[in-house]
Protein backbone atom coordinates (compact mmCIF):
# COMPACT_ATOMS: atom_id res chain seq x y z
CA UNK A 1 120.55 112.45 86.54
CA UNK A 2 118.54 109.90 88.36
CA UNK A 3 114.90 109.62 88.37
CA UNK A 4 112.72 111.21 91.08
CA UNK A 5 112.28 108.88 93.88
CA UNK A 6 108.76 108.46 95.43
CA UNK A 7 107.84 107.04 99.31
CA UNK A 8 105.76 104.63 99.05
CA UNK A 9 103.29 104.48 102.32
CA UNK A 10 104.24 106.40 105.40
CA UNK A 11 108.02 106.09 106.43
CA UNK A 12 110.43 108.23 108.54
CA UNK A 13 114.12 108.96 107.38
CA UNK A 14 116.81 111.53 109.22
CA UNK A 15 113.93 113.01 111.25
CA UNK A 16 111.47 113.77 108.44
CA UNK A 17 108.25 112.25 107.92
CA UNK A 18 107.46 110.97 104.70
CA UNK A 19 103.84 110.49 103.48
CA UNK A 20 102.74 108.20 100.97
CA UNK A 21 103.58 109.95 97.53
CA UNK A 22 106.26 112.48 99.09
CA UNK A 23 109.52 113.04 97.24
CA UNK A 24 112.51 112.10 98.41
CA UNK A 25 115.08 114.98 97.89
CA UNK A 26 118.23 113.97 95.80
CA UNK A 27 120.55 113.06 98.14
CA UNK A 28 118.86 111.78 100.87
CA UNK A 29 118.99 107.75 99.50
CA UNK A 30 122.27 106.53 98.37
CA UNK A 31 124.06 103.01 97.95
CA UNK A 32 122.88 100.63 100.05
CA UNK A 33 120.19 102.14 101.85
CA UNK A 34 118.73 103.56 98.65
CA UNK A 35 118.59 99.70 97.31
CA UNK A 36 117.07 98.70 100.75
CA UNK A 37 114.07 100.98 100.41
CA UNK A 38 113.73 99.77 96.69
CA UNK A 39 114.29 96.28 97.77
CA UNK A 40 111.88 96.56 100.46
CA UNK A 41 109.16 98.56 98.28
CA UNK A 42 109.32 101.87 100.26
CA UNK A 43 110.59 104.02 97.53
CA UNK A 44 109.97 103.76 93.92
CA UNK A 45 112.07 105.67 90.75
CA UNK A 46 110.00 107.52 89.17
CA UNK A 47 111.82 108.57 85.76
CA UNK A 48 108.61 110.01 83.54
CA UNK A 49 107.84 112.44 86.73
CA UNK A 50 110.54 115.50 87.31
CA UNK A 51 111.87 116.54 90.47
CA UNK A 52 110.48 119.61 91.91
CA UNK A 53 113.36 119.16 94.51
CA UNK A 54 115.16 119.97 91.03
CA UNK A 55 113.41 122.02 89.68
CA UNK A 56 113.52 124.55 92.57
CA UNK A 57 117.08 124.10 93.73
CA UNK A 58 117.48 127.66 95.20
CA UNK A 59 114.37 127.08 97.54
CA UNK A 60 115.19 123.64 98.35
CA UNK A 61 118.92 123.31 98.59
CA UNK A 62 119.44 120.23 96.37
CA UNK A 63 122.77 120.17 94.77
CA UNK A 64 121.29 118.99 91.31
CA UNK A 65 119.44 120.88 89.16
CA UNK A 66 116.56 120.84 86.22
CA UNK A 67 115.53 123.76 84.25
CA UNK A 68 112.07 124.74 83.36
CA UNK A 69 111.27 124.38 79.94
CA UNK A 70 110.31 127.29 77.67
CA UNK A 71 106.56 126.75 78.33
CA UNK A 72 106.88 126.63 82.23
CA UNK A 73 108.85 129.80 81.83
CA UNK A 74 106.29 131.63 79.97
CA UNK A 75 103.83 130.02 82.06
CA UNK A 76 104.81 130.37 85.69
CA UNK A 77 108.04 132.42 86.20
CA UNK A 78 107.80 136.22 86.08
CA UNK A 79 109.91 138.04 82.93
CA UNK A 80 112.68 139.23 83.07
């Protein structure tokens, strides 16, 4: 899985405004324009920070997916 990507400063992609700190859903950057915006300092990988993109898949639509760990479950998701 790749790490969460960040926008760094304000930037606009497919229509959508990006603010400075705003994921970028999974997806959206790919090949070369994903290594422009890295190139270029707009983006950054952020691999110790998880997706909520991922972590909320149904809500979202992102094709990949993260679980919640057992904590977050007790935590913040109602029982079962």
């Amino acid at each position: 899985m790749r790490p969460t990507l960040i926008c760094i400063h304000h930037h606009e992609l497919a229509g959508r405004q990006f603010l400075h700190g705003d994921e970028i859903a999974p997806g959206v950057l790919d090949g070369e324009l994903l290594g422009y915006w890295l190139d270029h300092g707009w983006a950054r990988e952020m691999p110790e920070r998880r997706s909520l993109q991922r972590l909320f898949s149904v809500f979202s639509g992102a094709k990949e997916k993260e679980p919640l760990d057992r904590h977050e479950l007790t935590a913040y998701a109602l029982p079962e």
